[in-house]
Protein backbone atom coordinates (compact mmCIF):
# COMPACT_ATOMS: atom_id res chain seq x y z
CA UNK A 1 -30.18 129.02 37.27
CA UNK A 2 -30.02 132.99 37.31
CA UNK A 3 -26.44 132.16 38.77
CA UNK A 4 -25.32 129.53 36.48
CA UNK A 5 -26.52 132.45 33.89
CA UNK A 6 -24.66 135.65 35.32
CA UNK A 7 -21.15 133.25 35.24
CA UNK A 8 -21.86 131.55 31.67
CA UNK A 9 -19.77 133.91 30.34
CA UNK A 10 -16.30 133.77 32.49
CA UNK A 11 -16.87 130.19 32.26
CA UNK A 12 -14.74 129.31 28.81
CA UNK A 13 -11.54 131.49 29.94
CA UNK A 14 -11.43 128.60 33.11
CA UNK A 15 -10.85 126.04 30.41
CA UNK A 16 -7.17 126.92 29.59
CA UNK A 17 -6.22 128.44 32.85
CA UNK A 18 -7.36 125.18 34.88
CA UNK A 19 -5.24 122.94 32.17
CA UNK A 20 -2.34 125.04 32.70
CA UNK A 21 -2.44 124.44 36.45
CA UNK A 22 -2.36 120.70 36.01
CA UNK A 23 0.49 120.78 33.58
CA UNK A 24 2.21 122.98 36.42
CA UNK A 25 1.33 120.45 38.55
CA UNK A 26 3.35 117.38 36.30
CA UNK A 27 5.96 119.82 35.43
CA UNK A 28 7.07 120.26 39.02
CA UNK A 29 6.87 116.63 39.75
CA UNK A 30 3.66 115.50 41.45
CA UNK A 31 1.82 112.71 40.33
CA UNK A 32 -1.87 112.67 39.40
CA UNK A 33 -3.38 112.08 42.66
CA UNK A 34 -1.48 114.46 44.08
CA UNK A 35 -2.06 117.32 40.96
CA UNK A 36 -5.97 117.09 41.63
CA UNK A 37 -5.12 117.02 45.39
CA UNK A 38 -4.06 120.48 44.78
CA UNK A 39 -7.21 121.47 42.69
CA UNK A 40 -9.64 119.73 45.57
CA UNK A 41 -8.06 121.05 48.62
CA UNK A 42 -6.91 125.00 47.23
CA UNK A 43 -9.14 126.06 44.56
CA UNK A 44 -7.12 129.01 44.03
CA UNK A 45 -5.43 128.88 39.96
CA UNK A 46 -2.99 131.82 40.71
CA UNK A 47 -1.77 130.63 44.32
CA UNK A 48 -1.13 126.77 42.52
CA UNK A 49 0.42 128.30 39.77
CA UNK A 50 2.99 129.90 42.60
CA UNK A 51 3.03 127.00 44.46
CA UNK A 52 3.40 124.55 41.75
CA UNK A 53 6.89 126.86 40.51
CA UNK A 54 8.10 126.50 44.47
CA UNK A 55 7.99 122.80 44.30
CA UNK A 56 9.56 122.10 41.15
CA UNK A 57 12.33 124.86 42.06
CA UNK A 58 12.71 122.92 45.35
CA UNK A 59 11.70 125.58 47.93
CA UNK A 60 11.02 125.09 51.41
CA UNK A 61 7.51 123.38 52.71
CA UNK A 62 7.03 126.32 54.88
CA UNK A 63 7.90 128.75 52.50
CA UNK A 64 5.66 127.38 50.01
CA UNK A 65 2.87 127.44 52.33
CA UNK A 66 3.11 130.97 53.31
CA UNK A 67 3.29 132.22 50.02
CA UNK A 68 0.10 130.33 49.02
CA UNK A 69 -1.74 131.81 52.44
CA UNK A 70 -0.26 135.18 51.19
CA UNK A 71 -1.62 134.93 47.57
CA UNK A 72 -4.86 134.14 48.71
CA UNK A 73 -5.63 136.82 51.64
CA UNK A 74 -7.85 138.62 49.32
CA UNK A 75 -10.30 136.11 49.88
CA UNK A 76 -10.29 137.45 53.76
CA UNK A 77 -11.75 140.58 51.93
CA UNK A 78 -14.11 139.06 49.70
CA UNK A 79 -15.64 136.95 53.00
CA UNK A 80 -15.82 140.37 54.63
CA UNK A 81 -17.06 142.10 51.62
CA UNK A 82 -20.04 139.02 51.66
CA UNK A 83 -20.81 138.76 55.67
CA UNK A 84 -23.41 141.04 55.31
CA UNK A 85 -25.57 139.18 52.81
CA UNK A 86 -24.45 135.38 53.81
CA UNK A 87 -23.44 135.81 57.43
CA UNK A 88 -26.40 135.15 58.87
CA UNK A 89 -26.45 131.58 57.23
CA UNK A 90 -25.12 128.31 59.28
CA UNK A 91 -21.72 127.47 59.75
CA UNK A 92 -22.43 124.46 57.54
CA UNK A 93 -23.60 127.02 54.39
CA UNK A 94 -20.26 129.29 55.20
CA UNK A 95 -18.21 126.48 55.19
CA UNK A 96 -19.01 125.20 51.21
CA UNK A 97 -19.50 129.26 50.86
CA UNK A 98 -15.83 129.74 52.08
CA UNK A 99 -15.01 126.69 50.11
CA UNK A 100 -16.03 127.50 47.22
CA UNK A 101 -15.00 131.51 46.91
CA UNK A 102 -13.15 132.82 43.58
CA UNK A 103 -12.52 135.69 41.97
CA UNK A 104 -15.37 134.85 39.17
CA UNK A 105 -17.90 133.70 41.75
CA UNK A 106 -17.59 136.67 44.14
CA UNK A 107 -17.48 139.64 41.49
CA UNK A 108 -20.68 138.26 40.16
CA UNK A 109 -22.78 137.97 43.54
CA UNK A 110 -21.53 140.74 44.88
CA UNK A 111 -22.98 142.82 42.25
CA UNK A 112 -25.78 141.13 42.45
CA UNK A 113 -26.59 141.15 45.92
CA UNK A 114 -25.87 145.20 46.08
CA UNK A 115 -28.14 145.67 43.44
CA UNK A 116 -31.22 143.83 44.52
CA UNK A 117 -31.41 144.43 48.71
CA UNK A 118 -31.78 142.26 51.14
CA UNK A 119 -33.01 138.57 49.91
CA UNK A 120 -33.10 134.97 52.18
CA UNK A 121 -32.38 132.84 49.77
CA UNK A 122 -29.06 134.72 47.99
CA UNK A 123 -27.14 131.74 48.70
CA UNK A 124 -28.59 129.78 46.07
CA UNK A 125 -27.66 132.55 43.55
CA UNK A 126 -24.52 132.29 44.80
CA UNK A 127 -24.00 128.33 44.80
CA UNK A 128 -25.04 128.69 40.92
CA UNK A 129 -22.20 130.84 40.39
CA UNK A 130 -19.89 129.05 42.47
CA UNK A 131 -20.72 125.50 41.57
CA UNK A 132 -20.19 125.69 38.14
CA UNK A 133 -16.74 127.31 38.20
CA UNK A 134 -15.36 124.26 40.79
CA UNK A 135 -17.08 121.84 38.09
CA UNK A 136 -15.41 122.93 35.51
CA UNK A 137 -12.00 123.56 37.14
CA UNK A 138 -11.37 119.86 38.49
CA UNK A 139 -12.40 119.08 34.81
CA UNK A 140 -9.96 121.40 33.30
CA UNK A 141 -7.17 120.11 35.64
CA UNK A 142 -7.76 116.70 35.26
CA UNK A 143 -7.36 117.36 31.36
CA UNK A 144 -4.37 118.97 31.88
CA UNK A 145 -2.44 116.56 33.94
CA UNK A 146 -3.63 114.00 31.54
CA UNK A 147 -2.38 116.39 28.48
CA UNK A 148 1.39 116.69 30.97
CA UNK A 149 1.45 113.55 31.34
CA UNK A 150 1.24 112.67 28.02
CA UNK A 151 3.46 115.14 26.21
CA UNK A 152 7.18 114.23 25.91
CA UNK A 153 9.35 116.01 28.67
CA UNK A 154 11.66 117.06 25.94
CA UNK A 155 8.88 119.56 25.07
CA UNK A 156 9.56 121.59 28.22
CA UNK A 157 5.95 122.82 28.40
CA UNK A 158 6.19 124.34 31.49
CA UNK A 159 6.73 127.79 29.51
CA UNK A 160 3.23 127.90 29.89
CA UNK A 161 3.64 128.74 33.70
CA UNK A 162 5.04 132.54 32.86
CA UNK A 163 3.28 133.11 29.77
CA UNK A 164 -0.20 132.87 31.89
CA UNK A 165 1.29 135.38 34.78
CA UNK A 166 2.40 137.85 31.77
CA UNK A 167 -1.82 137.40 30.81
CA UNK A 168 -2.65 138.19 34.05
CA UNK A 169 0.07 140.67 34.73
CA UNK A 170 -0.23 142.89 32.03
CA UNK A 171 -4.25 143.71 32.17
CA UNK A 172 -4.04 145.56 35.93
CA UNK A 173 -0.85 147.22 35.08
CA UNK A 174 -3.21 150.78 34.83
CA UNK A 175 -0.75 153.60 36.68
CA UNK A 176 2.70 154.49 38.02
CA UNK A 177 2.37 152.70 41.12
CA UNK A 178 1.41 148.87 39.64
CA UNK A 179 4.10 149.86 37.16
CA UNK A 180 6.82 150.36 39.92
CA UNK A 181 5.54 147.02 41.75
CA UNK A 182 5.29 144.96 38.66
CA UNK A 183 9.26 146.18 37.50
CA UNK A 184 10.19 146.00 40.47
CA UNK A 185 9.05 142.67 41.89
CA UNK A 186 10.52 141.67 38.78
CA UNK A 187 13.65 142.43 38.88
CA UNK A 188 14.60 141.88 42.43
CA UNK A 189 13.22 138.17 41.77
CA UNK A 190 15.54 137.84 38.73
CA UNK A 191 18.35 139.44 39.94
CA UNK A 192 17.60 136.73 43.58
CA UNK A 193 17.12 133.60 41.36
CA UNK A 194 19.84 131.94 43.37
CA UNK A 195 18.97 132.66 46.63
CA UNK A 196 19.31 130.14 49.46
CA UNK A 197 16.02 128.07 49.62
CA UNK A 198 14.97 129.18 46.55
CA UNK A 199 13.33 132.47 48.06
CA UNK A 200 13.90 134.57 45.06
CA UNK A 201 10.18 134.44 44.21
CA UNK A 202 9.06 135.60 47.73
CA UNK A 203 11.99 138.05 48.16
CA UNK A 204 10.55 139.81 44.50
CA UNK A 205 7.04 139.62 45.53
CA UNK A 206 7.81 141.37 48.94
CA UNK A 207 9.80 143.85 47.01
CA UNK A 208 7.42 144.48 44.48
CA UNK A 209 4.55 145.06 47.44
CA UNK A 210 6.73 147.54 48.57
CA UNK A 211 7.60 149.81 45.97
CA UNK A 212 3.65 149.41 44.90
CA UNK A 213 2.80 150.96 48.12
CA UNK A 214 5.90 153.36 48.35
CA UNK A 215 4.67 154.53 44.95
CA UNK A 216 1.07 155.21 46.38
CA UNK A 217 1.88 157.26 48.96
CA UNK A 218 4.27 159.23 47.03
CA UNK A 219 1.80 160.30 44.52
CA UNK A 220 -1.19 160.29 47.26
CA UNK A 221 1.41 163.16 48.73
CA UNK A 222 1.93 164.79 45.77
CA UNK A 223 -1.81 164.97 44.59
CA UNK A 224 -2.96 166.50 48.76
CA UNK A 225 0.14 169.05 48.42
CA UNK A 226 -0.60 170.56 45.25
């Protein structure tokens, strides 16, 4: 309960974004089954946003793949960030742990965790955060394929897709450096829209990676020389 409490309030803003990842999900072309498929077996919105764009644009299996497993390698931080609190549990309780990591659920228990020491029984603070969130996200899916499904295709609702990446660019753009990636990774993806196997999206994203980080360590430099 003290979990289901501390993520209350994140809980409404999964509402829309789940929906919009099963209308993804019809607007590239999968079927139902296969939309929640996506929802049961990744549990990651902004990596089946991505991944819902490659399909409908055609792009190659592996390709798609990578770019999902690329998208979510922050987890591989979170897991490390948690190991100290949860490792010690069985590999049965890491498993639905693992399973069951977001964003939401891990900015929430981490706090918690570093705020009140060491505790045995975290992992039920943590399943009341968690829980909740993977609840209401098959929900919101399922809602949302039904809603794609049922809206005429001459509606073209997928404009959706970028309008939720512009809600979640625009909030971290804070300094020079996620400036230069964002504008960057931008471009170069526009300007490779028609590149063979559809790898405009990955070619931007590597782009944009890299002028974030050349942007870092320029004004890292520039702050240690002055």
């Amino acid at each position: 309960m003290d979990g289901l409490r501390a993520i209350a309030p994140m809980l409404p803003g999964v509402v829309p974004f789940g929906m919009t990842t099963g209308i993804a999900a019809t607007e590239a072309g999968l079927d139902p089954f296969m939309a929640m498929g996506m929802s049961l077996i990744i549990f990651a919105g902004a990596a089946q946003l991505v991944i819902a764009q490659l399909i409908g644009d055609g792009a190659l299996p592996l390709i798609i793949v990578l770019t999902g497993l690329v998208i979510n390698l922050r987890m591989v931080m979170y897991s490390a960030s948690l190991a100290p609190y949860l490792g010690h549990l069985s590999t049965r309780w890491k498993a639905a742990i693992a399973y069951l990591l977001t964003d939401q659920a891990y900015a929430v228990s981490i706090t918690r965790f570093i705020h009140t020491g060491v505790d045995h029984h975290r992992q039920w603070f943590y399943m009341g955060t968690a829980f909740p969130l993977w609840v209401l996200w098959l929900l919101a899916t399922a809602l949302g394929i039904w809603l794609g499904a049922a809206v005429p295709p001459g509606w073209q609702i997928g404009f959706a897709l970028p309008l939720v990446f512009l809600v979640l660019l625009v909030p971290v753009i804070r300094d020079r450096p996620s400036a230069a990636a964002a504008l960057t990774g931008g471009g170069v993806a526009l300007a490779a829209h028609d590149a063979p196997y559809h790898l405009g999206l990955t070619i931007g994203a590597i782009a944009g990676v890299a002028a974030g980080v050349t942007a870092e360590l320029m004004l890292y430099r520039r702050r240690h020389s002055s």
